[in-house]
PDB file of N, CA and C in Angstrom:
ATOM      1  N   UNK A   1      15.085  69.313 100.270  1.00  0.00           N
ATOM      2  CA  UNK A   1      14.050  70.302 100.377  1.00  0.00           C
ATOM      3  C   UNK A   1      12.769  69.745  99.752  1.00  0.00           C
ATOM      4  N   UNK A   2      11.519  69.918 100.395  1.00  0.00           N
ATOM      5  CA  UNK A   2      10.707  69.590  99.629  1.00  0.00           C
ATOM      6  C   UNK A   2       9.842  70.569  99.727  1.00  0.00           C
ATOM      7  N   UNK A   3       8.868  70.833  98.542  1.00  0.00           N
ATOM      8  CA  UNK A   3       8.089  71.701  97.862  1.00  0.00           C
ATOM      9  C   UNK A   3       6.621  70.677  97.747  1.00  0.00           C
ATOM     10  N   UNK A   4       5.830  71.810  97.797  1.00  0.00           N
ATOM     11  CA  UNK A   4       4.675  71.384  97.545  1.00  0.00           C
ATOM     12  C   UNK A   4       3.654  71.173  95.932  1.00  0.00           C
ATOM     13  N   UNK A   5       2.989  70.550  95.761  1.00  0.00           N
ATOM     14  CA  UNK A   5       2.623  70.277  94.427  1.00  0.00           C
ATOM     15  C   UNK A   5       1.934  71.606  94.431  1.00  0.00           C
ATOM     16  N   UNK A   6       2.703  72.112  92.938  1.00  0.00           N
ATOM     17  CA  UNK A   6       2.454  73.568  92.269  1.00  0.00           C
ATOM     18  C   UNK A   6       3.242  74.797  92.372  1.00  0.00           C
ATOM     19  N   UNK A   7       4.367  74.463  93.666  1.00  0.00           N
ATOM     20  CA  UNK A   7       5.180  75.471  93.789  1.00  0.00           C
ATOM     21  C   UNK A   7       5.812  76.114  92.745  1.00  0.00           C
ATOM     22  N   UNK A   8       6.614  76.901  92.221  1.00  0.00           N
ATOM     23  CA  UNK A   8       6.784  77.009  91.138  1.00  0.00           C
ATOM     24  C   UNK A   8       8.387  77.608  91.401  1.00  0.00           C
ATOM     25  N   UNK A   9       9.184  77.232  92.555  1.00  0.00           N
ATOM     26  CA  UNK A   9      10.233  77.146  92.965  1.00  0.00           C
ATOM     27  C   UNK A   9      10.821  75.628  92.408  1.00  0.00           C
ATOM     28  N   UNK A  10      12.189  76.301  91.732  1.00  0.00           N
ATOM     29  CA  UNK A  10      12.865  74.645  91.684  1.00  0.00           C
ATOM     30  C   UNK A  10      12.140  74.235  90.396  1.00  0.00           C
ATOM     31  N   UNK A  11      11.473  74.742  89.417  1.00  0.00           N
ATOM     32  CA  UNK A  11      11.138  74.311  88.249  1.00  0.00           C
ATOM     33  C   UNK A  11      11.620  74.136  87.185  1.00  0.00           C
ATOM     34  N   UNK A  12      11.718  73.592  86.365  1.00  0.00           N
ATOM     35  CA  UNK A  12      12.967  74.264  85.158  1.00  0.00           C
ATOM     36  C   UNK A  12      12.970  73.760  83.829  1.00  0.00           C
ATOM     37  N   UNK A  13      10.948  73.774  84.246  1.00  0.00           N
ATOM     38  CA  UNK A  13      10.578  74.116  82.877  1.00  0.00           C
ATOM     39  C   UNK A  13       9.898  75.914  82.092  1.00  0.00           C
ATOM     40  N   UNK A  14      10.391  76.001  81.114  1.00  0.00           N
ATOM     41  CA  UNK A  14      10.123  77.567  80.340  1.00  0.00           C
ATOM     42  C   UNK A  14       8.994  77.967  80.542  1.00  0.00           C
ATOM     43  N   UNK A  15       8.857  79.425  80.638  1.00  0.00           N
ATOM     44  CA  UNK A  15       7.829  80.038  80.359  1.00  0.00           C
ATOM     45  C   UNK A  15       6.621  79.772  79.184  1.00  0.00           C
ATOM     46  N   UNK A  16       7.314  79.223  78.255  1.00  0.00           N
ATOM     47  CA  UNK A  16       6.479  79.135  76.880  1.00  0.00           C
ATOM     48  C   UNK A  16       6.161  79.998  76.358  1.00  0.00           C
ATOM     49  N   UNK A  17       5.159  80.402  75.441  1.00  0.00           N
ATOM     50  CA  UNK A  17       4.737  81.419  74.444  1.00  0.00           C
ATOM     51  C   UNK A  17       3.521  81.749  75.326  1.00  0.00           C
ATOM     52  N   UNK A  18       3.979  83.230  74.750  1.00  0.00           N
ATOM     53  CA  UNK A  18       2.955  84.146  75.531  1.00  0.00           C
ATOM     54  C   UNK A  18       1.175  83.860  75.070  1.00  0.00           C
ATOM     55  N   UNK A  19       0.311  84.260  76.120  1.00  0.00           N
ATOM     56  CA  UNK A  19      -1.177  84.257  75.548  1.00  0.00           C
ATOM     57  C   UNK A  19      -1.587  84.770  74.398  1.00  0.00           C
ATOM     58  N   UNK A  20      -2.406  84.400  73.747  1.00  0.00           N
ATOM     59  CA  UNK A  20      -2.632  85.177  72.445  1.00  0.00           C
ATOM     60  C   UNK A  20      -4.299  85.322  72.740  1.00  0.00           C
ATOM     61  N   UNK A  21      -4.493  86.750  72.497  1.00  0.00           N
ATOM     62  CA  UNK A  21      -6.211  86.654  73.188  1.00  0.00           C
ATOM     63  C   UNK A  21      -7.020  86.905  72.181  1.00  0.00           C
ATOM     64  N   UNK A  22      -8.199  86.003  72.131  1.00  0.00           N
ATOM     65  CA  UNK A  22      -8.721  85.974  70.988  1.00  0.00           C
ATOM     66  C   UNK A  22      -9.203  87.483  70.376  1.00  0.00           C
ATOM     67  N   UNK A  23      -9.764  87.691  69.409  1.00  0.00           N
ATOM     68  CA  UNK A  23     -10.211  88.794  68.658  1.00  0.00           C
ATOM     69  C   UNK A  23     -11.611  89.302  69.047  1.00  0.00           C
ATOM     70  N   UNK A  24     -12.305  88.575  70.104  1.00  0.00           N
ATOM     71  CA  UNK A  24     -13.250  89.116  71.052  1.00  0.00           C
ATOM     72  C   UNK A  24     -12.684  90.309  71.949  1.00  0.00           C
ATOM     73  N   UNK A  25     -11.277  89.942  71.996  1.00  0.00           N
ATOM     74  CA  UNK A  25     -10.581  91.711  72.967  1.00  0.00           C
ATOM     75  C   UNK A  25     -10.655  92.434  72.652  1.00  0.00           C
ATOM     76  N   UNK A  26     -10.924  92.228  71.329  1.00  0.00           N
ATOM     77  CA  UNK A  26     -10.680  93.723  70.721  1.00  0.00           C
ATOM     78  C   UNK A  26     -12.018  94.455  70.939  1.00  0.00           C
ATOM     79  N   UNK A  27     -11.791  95.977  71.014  1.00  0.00           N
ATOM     80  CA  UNK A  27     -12.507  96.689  71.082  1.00  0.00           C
ATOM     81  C   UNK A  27     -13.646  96.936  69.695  1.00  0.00           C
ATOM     82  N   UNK A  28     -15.201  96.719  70.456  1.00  0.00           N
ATOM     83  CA  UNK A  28     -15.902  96.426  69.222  1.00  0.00           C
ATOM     84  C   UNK A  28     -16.138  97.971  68.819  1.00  0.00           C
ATOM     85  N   UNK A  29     -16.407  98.405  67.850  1.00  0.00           N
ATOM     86  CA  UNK A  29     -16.666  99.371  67.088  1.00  0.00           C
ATOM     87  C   UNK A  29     -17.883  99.880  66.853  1.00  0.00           C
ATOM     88  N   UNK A  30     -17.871 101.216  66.792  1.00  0.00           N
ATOM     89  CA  UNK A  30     -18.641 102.155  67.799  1.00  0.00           C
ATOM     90  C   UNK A  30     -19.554 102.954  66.238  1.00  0.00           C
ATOM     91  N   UNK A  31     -20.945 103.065  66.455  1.00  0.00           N
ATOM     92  CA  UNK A  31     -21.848 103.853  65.196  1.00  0.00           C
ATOM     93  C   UNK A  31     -22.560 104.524  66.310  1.00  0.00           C
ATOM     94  N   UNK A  32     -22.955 106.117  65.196  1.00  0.00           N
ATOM     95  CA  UNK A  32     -23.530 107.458  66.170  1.00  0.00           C
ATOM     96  C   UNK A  32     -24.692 107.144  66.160  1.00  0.00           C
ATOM     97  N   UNK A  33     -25.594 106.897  67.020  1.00  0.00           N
ATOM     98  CA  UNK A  33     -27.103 107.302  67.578  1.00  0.00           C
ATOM     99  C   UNK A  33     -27.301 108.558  67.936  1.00  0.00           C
ATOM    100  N   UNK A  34     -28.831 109.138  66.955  1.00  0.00           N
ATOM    101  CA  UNK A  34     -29.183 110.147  67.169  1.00  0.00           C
ATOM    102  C   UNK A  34     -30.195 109.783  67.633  1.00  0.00           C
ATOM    103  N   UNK A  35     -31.176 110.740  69.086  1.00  0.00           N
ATOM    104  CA  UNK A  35     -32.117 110.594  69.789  1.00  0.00           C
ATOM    105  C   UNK A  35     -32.671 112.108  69.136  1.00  0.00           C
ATOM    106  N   UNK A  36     -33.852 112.237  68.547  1.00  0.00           N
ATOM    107  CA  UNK A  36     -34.641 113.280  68.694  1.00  0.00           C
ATOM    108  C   UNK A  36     -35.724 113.040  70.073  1.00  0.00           C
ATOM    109  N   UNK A  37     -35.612 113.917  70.802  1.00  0.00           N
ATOM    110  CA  UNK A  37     -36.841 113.857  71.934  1.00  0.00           C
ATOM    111  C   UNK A  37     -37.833 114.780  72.315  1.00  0.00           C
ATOM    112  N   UNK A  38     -39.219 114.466  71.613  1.00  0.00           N
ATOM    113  CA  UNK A  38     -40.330 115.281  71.325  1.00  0.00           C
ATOM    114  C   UNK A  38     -41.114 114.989  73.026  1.00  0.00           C
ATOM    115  N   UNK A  39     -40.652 116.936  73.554  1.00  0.00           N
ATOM    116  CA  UNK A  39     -42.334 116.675  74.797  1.00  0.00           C
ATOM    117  C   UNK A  39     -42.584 118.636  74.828  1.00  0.00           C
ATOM    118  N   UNK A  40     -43.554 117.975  74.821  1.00  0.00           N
ATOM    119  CA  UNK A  40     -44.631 119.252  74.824  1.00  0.00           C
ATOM    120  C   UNK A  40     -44.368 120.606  73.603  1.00  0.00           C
ATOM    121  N   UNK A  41     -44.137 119.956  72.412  1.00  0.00           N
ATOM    122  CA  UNK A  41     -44.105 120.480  71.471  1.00  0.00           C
ATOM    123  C   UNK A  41     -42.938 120.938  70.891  1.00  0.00           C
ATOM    124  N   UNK A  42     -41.373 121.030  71.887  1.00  0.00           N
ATOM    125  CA  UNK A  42     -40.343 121.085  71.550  1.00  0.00           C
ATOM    126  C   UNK A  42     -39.674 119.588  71.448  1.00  0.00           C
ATOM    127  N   UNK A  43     -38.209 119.939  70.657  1.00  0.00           N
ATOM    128  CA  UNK A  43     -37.743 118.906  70.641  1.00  0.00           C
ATOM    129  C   UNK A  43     -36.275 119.102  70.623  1.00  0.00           C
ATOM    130  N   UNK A  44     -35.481 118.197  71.382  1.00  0.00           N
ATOM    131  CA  UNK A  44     -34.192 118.003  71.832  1.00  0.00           C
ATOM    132  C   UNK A  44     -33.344 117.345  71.602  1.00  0.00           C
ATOM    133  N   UNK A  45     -32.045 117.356  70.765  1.00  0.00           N
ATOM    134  CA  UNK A  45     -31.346 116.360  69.987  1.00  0.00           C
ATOM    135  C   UNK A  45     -30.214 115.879  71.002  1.00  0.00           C
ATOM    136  N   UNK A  46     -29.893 114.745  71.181  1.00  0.00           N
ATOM    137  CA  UNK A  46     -28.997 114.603  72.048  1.00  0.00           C
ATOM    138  C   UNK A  46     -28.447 113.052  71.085  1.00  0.00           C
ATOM    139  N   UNK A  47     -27.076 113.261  70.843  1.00  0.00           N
ATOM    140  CA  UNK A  47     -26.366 111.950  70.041  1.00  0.00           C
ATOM    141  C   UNK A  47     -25.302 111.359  71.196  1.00  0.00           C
ATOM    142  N   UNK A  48     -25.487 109.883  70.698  1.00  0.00           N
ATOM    143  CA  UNK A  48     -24.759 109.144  71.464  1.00  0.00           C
ATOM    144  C   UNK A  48     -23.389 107.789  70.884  1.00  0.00           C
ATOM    145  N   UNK A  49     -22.536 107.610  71.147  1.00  0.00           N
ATOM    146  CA  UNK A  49     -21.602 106.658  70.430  1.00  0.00           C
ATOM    147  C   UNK A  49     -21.897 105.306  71.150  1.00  0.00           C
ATOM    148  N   UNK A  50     -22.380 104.432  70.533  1.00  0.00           N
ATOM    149  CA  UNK A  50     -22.275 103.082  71.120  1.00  0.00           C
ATOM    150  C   UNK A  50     -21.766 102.039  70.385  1.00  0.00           C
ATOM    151  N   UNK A  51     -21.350 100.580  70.857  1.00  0.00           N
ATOM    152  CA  UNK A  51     -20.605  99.539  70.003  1.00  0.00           C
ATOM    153  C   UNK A  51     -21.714  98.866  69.397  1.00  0.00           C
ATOM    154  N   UNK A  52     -21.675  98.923  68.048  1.00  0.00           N
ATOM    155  CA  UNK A  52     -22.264  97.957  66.990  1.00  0.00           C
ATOM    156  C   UNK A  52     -23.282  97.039  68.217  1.00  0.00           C
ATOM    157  N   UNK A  53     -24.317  96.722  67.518  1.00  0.00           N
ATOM    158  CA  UNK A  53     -25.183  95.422  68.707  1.00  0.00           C
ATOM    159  C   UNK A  53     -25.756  96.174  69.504  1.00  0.00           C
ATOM    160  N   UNK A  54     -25.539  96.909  70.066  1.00  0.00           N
ATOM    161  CA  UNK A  54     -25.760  97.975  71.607  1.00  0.00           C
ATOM    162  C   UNK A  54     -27.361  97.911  71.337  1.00  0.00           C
ATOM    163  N   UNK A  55     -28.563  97.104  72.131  1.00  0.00           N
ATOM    164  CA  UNK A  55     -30.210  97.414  72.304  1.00  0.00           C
ATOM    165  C   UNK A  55     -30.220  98.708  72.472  1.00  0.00           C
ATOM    166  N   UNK A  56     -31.217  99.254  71.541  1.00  0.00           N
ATOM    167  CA  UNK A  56     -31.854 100.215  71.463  1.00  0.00           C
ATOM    168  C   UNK A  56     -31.914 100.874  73.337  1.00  0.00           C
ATOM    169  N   UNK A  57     -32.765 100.423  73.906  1.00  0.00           N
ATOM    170  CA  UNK A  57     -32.736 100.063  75.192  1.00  0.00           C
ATOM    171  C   UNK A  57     -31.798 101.054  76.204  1.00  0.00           C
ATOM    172  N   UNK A  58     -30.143  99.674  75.732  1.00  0.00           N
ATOM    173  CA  UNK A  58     -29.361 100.646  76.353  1.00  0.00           C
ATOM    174  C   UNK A  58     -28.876 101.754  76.485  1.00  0.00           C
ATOM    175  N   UNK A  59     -28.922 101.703  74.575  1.00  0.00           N
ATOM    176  CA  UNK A  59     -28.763 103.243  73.911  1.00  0.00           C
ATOM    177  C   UNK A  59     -29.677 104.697  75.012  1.00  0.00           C
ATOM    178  N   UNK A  60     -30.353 104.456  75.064  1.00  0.00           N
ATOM    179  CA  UNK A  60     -31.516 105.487  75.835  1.00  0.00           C
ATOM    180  C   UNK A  60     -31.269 105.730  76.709  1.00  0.00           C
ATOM    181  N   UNK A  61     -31.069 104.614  77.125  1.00  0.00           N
ATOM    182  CA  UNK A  61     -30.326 104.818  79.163  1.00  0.00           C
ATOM    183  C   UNK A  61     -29.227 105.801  79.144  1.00  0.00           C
ATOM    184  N   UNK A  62     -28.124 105.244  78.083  1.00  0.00           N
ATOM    185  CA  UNK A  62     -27.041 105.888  78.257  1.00  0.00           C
ATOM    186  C   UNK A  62     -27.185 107.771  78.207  1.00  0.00           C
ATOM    187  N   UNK A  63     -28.316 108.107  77.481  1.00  0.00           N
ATOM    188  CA  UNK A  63     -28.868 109.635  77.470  1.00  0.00           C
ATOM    189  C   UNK A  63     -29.858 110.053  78.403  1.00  0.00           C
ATOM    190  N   UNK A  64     -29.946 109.245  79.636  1.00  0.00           N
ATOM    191  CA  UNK A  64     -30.701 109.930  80.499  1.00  0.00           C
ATOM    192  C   UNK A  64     -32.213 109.459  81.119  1.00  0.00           C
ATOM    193  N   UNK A  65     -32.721 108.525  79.435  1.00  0.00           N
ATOM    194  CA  UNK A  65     -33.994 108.404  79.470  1.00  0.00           C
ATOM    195  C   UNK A  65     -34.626 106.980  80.071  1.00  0.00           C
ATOM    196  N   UNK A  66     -35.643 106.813  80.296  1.00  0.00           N
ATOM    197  CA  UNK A  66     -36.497 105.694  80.834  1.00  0.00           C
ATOM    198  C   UNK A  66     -36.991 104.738  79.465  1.00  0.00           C
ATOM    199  N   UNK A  67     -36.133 104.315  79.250  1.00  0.00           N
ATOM    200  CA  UNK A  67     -36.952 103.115  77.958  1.00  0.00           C
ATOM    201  C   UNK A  67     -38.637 102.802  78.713  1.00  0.00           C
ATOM    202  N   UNK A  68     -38.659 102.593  79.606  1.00  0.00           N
ATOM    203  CA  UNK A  68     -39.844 102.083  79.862  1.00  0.00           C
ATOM    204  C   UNK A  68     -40.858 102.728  79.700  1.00  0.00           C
ATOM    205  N   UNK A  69     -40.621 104.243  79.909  1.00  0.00           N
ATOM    206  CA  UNK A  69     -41.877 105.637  79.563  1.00  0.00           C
ATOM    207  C   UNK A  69     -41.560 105.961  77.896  1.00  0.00           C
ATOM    208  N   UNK A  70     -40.906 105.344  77.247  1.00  0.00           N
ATOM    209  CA  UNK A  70     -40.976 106.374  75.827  1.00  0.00           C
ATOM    210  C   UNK A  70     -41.229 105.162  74.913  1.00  0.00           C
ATOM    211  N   UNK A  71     -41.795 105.914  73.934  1.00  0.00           N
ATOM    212  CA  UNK A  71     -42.033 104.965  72.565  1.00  0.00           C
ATOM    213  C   UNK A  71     -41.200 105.688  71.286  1.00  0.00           C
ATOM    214  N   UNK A  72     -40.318 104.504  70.981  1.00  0.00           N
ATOM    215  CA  UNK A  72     -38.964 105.290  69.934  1.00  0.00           C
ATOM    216  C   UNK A  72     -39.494 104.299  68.497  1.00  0.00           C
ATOM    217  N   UNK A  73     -39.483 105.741  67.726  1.00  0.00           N
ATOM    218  CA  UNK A  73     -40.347 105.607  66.057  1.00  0.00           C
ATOM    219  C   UNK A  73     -38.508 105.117  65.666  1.00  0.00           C
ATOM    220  N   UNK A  74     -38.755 104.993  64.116  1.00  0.00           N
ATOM    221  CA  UNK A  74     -37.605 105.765  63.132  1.00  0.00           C
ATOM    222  C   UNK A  74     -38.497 105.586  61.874  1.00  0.00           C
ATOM    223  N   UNK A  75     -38.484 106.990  62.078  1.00  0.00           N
ATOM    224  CA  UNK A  75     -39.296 107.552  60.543  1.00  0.00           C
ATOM    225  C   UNK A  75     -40.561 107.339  61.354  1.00  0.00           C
ATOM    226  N   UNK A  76     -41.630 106.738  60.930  1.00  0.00           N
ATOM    227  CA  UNK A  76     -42.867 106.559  61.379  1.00  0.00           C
ATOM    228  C   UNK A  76     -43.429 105.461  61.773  1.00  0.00           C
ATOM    229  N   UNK A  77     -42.394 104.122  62.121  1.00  0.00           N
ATOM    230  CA  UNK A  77     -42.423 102.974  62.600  1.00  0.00           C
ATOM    231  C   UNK A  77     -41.783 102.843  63.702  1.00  0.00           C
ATOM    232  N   UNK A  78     -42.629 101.850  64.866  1.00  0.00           N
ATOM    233  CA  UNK A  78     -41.939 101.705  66.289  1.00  0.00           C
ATOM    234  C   UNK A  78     -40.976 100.909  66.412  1.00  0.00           C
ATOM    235  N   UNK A  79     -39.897 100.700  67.005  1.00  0.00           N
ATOM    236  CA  UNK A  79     -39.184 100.423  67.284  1.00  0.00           C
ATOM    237  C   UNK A  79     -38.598  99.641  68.366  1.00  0.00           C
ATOM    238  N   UNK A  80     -38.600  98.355  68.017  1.00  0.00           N
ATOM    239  CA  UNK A  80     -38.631  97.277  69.751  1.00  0.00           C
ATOM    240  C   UNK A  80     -37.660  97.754  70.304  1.00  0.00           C
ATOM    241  N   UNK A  81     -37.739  98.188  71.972  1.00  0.00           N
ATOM    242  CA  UNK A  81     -36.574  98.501  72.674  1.00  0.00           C
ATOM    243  C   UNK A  81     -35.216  97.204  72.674  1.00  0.00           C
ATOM    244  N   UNK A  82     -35.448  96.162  72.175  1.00  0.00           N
ATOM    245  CA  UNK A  82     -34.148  95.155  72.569  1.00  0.00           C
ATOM    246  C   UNK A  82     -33.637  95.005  70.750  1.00  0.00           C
ATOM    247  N   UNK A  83     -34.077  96.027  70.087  1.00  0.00           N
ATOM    248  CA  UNK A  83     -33.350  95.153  68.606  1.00  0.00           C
ATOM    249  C   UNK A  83     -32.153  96.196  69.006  1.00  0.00           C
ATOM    250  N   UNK A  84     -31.216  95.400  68.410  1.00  0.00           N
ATOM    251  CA  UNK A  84     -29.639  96.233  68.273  1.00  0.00           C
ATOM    252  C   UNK A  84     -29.299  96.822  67.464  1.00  0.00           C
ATOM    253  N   UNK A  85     -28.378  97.837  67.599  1.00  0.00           N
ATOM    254  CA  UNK A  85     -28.195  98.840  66.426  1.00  0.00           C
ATOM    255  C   UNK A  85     -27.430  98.337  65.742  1.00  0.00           C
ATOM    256  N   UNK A  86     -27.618  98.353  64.623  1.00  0.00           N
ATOM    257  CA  UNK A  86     -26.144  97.763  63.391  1.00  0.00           C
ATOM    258  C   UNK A  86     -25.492  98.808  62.612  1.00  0.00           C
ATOM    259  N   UNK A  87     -26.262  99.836  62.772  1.00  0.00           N
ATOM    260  CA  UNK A  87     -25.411 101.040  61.835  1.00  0.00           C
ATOM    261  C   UNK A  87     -26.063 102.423  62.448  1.00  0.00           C
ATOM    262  N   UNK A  88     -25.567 103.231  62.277  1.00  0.00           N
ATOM    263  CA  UNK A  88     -26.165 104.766  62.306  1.00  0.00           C
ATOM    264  C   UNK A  88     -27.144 105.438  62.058  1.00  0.00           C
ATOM    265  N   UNK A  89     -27.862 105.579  63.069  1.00  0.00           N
ATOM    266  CA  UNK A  89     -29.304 105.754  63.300  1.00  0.00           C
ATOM    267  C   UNK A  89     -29.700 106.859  64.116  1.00  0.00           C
ATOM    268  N   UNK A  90     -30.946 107.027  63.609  1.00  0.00           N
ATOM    269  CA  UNK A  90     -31.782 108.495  63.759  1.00  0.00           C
ATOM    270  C   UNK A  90     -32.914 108.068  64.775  1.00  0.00           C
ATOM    271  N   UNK A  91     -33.608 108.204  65.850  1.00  0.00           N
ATOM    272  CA  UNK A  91     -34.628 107.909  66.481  1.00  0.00           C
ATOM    273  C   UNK A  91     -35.148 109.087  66.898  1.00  0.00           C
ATOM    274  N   UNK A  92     -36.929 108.822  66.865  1.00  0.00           N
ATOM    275  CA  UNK A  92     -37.791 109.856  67.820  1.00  0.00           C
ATOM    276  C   UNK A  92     -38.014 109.018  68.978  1.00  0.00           C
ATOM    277  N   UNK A  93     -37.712 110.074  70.146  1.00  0.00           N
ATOM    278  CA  UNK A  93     -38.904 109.767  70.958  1.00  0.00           C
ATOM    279  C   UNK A  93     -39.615 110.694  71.741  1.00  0.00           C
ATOM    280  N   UNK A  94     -40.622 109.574  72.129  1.00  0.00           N
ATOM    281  CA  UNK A  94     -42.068 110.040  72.419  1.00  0.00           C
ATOM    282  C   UNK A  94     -41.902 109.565  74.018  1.00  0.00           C
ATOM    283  N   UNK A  95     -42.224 110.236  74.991  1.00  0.00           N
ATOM    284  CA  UNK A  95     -42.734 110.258  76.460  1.00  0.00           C
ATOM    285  C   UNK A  95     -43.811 109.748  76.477  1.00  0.00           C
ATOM    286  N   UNK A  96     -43.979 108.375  77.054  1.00  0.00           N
ATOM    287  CA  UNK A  96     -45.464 107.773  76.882  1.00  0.00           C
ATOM    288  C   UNK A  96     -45.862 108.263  79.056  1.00  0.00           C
ATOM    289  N   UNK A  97     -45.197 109.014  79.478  1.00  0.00           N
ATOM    290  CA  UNK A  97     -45.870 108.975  80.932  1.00  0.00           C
ATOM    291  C   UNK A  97     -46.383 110.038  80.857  1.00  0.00           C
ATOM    292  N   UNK A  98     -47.955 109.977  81.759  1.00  0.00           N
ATOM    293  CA  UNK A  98     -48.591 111.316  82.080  1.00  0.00           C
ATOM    294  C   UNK A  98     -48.371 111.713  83.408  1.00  0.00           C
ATOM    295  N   UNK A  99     -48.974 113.185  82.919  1.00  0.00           N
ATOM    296  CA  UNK A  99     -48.484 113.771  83.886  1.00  0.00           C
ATOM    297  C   UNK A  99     -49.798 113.189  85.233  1.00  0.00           C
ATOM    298  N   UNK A 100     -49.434 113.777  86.396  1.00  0.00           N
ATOM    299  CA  UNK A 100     -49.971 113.538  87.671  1.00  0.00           C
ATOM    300  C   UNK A 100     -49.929 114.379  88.839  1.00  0.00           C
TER     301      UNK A 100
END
């Protein structure tokens, strides 16, 4: 009988030891983002769970909003949309689009 290179009929060598997957599998771990969102004089709290690292950015998206129209303070300083969150955080934002 002949078999082709790779068949895996007729082999009879072991399985070996199972994969071991690195510690990147693991599920990264998750801090609460709070969005305050100031328009037209009210304001709307909406919190979100994301994994450690997560850009500001994405954070926003994930609640609905346009990173590209808002400008997000914390406390009274702006806030680059791509720095990542490292811990549990409070944000304003501000709607930078007018109306039309």
């Amino acid at each position: 009988m002949r078999m082709h290179r790779g068949s895996s009929k007729g082999s009879a060598e072991s399985p070996g030891e199972p994969e071991i997957l690195p510690l990147s599998a693991s599920p990264a771990p998750t801090v609460s983002v709070v969005f305050e969102l100031v328009r037209a004089g009210r304001t709307e709290s909406r919190t979100v769970e994301v994994p450690l690292g997560t850009p500001v950015r994405r954070a926003l998206r994930s609640i609905g909003q346009a990173p590209e129209g808002s400008a997000v303070l914390e406390g009274e300083e702006p806030v680059p949309l791509d720095r990542p969150i490292r811990s549990a955080s409070r944000f304003t934002v501000l709607s930078t689009f007018s109306g039309g």
